[in-house]
Protein backbone atom coordinates (compact mmCIF):
# COMPACT_ATOMS: atom_id res chain seq x y z
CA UNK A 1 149.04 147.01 82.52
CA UNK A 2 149.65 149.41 85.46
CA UNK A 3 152.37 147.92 87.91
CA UNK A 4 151.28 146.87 91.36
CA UNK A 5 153.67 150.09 92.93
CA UNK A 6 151.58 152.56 90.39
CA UNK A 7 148.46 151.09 91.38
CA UNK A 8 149.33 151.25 95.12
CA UNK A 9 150.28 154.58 94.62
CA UNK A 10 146.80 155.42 92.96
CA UNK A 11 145.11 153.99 95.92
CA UNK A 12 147.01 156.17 98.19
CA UNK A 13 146.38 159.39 96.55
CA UNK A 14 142.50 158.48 96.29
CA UNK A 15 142.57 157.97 100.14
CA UNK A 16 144.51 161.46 100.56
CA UNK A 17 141.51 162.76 98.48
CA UNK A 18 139.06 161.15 100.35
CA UNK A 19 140.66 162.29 103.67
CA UNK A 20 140.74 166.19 102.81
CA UNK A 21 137.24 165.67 101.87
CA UNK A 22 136.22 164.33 105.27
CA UNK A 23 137.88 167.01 106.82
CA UNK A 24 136.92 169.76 104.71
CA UNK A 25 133.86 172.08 105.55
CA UNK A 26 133.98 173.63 101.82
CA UNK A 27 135.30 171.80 99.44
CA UNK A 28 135.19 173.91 95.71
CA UNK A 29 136.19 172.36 92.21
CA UNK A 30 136.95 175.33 90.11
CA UNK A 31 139.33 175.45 86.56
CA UNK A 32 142.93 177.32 86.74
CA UNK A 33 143.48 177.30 82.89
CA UNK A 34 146.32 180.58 81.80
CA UNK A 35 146.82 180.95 85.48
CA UNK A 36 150.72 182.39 86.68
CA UNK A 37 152.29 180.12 88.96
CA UNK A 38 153.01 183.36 90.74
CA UNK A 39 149.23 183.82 90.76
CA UNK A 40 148.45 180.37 92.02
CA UNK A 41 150.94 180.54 94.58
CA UNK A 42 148.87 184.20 95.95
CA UNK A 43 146.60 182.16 96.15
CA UNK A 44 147.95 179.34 98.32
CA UNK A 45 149.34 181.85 100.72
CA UNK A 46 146.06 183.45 101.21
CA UNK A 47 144.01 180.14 101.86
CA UNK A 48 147.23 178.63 103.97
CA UNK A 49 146.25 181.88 106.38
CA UNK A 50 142.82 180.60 106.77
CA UNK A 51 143.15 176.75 107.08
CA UNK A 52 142.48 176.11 103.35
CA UNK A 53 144.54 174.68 100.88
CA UNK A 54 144.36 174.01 97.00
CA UNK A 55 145.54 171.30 95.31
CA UNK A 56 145.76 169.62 92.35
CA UNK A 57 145.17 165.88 90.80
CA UNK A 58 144.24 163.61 87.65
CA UNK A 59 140.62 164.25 86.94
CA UNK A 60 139.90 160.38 87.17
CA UNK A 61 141.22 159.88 91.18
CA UNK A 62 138.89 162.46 91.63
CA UNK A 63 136.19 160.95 90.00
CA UNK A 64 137.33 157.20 91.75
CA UNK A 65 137.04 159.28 95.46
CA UNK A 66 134.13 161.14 94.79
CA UNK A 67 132.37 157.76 93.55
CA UNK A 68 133.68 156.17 97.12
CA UNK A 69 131.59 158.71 98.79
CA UNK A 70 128.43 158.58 96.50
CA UNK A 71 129.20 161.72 94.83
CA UNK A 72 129.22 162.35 91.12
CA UNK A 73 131.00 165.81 89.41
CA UNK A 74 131.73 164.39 86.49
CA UNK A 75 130.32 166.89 84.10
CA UNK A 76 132.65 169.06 86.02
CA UNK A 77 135.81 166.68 85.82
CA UNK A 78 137.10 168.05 82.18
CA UNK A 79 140.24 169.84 81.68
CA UNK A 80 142.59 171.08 84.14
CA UNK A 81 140.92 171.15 87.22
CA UNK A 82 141.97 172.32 90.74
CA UNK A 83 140.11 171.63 94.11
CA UNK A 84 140.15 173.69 96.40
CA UNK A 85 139.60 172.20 100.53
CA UNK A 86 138.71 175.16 103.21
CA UNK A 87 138.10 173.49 106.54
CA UNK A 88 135.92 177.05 106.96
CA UNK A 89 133.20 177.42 105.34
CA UNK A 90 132.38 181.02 104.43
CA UNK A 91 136.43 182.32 104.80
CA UNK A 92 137.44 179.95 102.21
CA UNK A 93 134.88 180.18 99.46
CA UNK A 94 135.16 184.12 100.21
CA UNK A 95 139.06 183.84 99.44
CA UNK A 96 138.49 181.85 96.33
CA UNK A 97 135.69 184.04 95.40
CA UNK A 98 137.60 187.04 95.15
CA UNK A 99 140.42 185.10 94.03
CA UNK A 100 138.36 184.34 90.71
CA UNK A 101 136.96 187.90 90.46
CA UNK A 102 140.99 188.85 90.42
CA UNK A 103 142.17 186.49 87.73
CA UNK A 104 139.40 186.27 85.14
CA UNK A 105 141.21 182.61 84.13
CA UNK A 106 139.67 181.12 87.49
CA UNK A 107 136.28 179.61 87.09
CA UNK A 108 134.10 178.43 90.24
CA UNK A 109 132.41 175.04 88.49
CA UNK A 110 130.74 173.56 91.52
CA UNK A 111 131.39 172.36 95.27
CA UNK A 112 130.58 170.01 98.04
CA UNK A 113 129.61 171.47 100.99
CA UNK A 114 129.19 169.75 104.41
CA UNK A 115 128.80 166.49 102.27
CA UNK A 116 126.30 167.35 99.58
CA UNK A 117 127.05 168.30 96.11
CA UNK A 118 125.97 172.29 95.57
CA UNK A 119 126.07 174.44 92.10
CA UNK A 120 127.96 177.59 91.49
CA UNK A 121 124.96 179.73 92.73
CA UNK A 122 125.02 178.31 95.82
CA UNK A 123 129.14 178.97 96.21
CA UNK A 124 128.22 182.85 95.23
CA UNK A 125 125.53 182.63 97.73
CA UNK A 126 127.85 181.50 100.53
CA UNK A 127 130.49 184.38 99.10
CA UNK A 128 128.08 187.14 99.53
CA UNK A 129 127.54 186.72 103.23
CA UNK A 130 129.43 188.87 105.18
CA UNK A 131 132.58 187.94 107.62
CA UNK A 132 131.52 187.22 111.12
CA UNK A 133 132.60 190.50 111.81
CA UNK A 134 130.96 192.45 109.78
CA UNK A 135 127.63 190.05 110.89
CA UNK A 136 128.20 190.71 114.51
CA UNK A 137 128.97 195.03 113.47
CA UNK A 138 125.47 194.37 112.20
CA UNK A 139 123.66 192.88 114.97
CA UNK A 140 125.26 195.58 117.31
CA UNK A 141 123.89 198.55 115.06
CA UNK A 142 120.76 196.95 115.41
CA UNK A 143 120.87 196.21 118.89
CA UNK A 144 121.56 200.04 119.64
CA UNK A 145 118.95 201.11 117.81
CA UNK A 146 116.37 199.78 120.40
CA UNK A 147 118.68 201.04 123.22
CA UNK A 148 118.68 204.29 122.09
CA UNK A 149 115.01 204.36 121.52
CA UNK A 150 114.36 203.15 124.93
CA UNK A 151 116.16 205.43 126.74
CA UNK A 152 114.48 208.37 124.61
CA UNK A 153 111.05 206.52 125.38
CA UNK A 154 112.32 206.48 129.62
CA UNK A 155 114.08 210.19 129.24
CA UNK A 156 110.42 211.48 127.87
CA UNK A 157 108.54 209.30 130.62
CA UNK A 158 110.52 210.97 133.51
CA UNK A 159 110.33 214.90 132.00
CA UNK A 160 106.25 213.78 132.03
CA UNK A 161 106.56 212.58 135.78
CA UNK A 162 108.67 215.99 136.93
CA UNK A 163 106.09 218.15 134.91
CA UNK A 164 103.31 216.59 137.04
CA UNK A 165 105.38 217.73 140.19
């Protein structure tokens, strides 16, 4: 039988887990098997730049803090595992994302996202989206677009009104 100081210990980590969860806008569960610890540490530099960290713990506190918050991944919870916590959404699972698309021994199983349980799709839905820059580049282009065409409409309007004249 596990001794009270190992099963205190077990408790604590399970609240850590629960914690980053809380706090975490993206949280992705994704395999590392015949990754470099060179690689993995690229990685943790890249996600430390945008708020996001990755970790790693036994499969079963997982499954013990995910069943404390009424979530169940544990079809996912086989093999070596790592969890990665992004407190932003789209930078994070954009990171990992490209991460995985690097280093063919990453594999994006499945996530939680603001709370609720979502499938791979959904993560590679959230990766395609463009940064906030590139959104707001967008939204400019289109924006000029009608600015230019109104002031073509109001240039062509005023040569009519001086023709009159």
């Amino acid at each position: 039988m596990a001794s009270e100081k190992s099963l205190n210990l077990k408790k604590d980590i399970v609240k850590e887990i629960l914690g980053k969860i809380e706090e975490s806008e993206a949280v992705v569960l994704f395999t590392y098997h015949g990754l470099k610890v060179s690689d993995l540490s690229k990685l943790r530099k890249n996600l430390k730049e945008i708020n996001s960290e990755v970790k790693i713990y036994k499969n079963t506190l997982v499954k013990l803090a995910l069943a404390d918050k009424g979530l169940n991944l544990d079809e996912f919870l086989a093999g070596p595992n790592a969890i990665l916590f992004g407190k932003s959404l789209l930078e994070s699972i954009k990171a990992l994302d490209n991460f995985a698309k690097q280093n063919k021994s990453v594999e994006i199983r499945a996530g939680i996202v603001k709370g609720d349980i979502v499938s791979l799709n959904t993560i590679k839905e959230y990766a395609s989206i463009p940064s906030m820059d590139g959104l707001l580049t967008m939204l400019a282009g289109g924006m000029i677009e009608h600015v230019k065409n109104l002031s073509i409409g109001l240039n062509l309007y005023a040569e009519q009104l001086e023709e009159k004249n």
